[in-house]
C-alpha atoms as a PDB file:
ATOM      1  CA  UNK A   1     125.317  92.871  64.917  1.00  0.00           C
ATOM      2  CA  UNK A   2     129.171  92.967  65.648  1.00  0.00           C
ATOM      3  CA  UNK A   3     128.408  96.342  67.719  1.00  0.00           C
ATOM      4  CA  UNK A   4     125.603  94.220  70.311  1.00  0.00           C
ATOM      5  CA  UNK A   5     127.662  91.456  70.308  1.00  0.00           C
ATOM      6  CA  UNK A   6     131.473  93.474  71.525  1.00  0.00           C
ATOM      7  CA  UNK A   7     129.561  95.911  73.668  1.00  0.00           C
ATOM      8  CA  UNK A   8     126.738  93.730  75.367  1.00  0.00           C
ATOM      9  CA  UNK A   9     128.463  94.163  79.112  1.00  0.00           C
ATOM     10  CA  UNK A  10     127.867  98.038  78.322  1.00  0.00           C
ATOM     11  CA  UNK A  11     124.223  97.363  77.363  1.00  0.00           C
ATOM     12  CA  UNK A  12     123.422  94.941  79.950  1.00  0.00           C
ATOM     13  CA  UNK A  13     124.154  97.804  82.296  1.00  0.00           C
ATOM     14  CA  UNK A  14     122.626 100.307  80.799  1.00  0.00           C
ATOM     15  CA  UNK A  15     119.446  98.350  81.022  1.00  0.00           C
ATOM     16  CA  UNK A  16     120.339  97.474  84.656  1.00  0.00           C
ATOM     17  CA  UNK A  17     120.947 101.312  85.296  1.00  0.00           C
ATOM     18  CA  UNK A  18     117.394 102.294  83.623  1.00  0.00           C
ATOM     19  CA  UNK A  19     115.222  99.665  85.410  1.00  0.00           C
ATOM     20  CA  UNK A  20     116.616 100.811  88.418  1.00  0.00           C
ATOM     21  CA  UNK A  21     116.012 104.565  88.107  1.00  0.00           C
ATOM     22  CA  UNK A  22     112.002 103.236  87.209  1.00  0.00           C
ATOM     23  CA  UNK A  23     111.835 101.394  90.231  1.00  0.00           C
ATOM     24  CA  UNK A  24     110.604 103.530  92.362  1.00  0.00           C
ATOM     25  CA  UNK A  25     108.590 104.960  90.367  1.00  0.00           C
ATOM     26  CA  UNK A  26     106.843 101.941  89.274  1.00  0.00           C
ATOM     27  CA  UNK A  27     107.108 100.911  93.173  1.00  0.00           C
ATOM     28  CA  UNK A  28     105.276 104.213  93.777  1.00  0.00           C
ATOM     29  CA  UNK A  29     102.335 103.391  91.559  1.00  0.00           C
ATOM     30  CA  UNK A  30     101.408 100.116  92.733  1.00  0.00           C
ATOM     31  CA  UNK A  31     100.213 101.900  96.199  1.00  0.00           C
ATOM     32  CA  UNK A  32      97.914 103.807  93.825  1.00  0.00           C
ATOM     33  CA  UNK A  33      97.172 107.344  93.592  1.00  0.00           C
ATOM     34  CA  UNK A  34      98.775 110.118  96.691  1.00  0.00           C
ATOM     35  CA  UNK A  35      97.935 113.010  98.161  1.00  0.00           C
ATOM     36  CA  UNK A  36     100.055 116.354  99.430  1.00  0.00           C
ATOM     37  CA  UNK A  37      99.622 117.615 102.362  1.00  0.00           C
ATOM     38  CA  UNK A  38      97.152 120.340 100.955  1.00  0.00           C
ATOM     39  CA  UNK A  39      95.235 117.948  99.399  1.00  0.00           C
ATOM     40  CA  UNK A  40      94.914 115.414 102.092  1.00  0.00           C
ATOM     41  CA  UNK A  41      93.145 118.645 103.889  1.00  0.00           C
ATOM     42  CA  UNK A  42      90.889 119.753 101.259  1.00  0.00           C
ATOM     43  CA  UNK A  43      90.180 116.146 101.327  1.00  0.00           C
ATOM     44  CA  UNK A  44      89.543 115.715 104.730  1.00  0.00           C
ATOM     45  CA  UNK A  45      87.813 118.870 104.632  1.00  0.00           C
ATOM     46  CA  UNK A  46      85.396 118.578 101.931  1.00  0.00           C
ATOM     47  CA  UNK A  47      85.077 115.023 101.919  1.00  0.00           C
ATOM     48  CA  UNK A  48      85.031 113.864 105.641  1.00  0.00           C
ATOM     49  CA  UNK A  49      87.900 111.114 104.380  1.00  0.00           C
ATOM     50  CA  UNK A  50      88.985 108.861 106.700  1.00  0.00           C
ATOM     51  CA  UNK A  51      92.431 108.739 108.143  1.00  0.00           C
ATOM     52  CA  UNK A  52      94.246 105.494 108.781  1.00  0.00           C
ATOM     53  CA  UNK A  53      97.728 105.722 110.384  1.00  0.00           C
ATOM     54  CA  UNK A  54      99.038 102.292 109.717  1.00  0.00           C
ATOM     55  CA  UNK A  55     102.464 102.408 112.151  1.00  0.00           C
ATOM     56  CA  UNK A  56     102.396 100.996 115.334  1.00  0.00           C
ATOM     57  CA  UNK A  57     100.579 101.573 118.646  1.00  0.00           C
ATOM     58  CA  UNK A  58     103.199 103.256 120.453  1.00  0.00           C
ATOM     59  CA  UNK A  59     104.269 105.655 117.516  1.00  0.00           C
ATOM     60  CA  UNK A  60     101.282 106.127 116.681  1.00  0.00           C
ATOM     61  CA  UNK A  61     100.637 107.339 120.580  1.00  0.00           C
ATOM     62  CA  UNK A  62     104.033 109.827 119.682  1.00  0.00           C
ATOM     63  CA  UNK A  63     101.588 112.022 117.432  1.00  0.00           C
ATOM     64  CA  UNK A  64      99.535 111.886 114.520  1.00  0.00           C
ATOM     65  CA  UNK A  65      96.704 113.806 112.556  1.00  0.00           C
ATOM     66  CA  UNK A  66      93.690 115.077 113.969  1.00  0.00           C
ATOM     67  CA  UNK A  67      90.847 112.028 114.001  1.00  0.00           C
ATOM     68  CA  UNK A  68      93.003 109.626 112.236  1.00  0.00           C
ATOM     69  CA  UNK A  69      92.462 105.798 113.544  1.00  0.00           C
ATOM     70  CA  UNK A  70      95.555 103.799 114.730  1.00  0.00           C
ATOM     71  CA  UNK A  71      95.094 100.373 112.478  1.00  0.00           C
ATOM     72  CA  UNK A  72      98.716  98.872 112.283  1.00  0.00           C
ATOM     73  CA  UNK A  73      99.326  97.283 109.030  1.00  0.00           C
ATOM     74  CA  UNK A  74      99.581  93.354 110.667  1.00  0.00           C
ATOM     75  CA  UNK A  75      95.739  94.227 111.845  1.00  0.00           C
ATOM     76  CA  UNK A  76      95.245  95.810 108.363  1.00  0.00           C
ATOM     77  CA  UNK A  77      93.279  93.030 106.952  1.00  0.00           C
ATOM     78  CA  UNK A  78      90.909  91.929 109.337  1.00  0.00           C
ATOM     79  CA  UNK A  79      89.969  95.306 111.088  1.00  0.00           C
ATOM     80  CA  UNK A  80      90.111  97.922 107.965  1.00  0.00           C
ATOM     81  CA  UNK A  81      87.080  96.204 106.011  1.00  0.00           C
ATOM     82  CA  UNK A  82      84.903  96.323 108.969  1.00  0.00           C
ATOM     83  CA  UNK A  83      85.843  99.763 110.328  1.00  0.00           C
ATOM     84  CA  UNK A  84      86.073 101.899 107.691  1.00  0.00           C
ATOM     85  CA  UNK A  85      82.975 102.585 105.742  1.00  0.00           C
ATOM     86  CA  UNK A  86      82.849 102.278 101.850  1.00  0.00           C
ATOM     87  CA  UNK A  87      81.355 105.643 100.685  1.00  0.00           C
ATOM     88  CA  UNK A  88      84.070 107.326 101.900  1.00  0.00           C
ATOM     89  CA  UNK A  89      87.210 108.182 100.730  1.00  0.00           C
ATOM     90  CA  UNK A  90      90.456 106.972 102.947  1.00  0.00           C
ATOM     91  CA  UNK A  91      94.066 108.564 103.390  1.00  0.00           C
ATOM     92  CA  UNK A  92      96.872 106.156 104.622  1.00  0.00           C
ATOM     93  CA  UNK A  93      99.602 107.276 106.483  1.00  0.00           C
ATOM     94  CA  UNK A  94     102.954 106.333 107.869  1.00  0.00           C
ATOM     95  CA  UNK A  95     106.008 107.453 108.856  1.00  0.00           C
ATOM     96  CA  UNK A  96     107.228 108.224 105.198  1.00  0.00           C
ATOM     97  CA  UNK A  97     104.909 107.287 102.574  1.00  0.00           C
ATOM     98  CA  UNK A  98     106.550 103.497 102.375  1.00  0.00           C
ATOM     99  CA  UNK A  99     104.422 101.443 104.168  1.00  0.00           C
ATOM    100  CA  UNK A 100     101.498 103.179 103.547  1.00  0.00           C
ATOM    101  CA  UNK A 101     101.337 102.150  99.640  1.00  0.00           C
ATOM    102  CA  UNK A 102     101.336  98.439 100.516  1.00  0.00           C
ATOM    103  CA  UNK A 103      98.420  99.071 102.983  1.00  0.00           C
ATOM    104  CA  UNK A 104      96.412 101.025 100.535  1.00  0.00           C
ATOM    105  CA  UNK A 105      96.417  98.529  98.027  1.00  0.00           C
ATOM    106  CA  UNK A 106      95.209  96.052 100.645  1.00  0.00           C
ATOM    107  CA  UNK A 107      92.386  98.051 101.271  1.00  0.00           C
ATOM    108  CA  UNK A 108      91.771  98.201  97.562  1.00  0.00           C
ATOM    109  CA  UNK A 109      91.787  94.828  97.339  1.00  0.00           C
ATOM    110  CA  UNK A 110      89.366  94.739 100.062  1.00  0.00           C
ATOM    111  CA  UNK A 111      86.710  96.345  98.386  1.00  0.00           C
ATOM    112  CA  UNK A 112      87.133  99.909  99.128  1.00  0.00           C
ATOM    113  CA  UNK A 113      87.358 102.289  96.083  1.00  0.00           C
ATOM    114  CA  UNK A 114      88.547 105.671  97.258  1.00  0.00           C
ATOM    115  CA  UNK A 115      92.017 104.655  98.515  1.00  0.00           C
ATOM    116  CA  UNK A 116      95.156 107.359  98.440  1.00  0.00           C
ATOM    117  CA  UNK A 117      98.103 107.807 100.027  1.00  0.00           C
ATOM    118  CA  UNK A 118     100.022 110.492 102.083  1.00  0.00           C
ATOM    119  CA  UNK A 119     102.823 111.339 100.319  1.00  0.00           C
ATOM    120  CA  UNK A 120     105.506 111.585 102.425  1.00  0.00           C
ATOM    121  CA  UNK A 121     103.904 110.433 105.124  1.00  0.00           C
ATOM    122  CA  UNK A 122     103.781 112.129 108.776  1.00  0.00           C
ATOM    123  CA  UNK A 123     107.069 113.755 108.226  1.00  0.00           C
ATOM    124  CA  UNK A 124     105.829 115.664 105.501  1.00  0.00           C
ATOM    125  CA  UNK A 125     102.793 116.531 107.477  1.00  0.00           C
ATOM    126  CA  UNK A 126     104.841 117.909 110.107  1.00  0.00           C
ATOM    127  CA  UNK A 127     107.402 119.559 107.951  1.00  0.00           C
ATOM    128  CA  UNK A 128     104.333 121.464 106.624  1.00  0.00           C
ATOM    129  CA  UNK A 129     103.313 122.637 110.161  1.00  0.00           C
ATOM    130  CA  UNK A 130      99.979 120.984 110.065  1.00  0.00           C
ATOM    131  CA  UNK A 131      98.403 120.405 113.510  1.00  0.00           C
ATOM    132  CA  UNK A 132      99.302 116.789 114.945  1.00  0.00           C
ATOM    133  CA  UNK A 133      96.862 115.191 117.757  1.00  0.00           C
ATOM    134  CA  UNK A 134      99.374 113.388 120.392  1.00  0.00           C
END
């Protein structure tokens, strides 16, 4: 008991240390399940999934993938329920990957089931040398 009680500054930080190197992946989680590149395609591919680019209008106007719909995530809420259809499955974007986890799991909580996000966002779309749409 001695040991806690001289070293608890040491294990305080220790703790401190470890909950931050989960944080982002327990941050990553909570915009459920992602996608690579390759399987955003096969998805898109195979599944018709629908791709919602949730940055603004003017980046999104900068270039983005093929058929994807511009819905910003401050117009998340009341647009994505009534234009994106249920039985399908959706693919999120942003810039990074970020942004795009908070909007899936609004769309979750909207009521649609097949939610994922890019990972990595349009950067990593465009460091794979996937086509863009501009």
């Amino acid at each position: 008991m001695q040991f806690f009680i001289d070293n608890a500054l040491l294990i305080a930080v220790a703790f401190l240390s470890g909950g931050m190197l989960l944080w982002p992946l327990l941050r990553s989680r909570a915009g459920g399940p992602s996608l690579t590149t390759l399987q955003a395609t096969q998805l898109i591919n195979g599944k018709h999934a629908q791709v919602v680019d949730v940055r603004d209008a003017a980046e999104f106007a900068r270039g983005t993938l093929p058929n994807a719909k511009n819905i910003p995530l401050a117009e998340l809420g009341t647009r994505g329920p009534k234009e994106l259809k249920k039985d399908r499955p959706v693919i999120v974007l942003c810039n990074a990957g970020n942004i795009a986890g908070r909007a899936a799991a609004q769309l979750r909580a909207s009521g649609l089931a097949e939610v994922y996000v890019l990972a990595g966002g349009l950067s990593a779309w465009r460091e794979a040398g996937l086509p863009l749409k501009a």
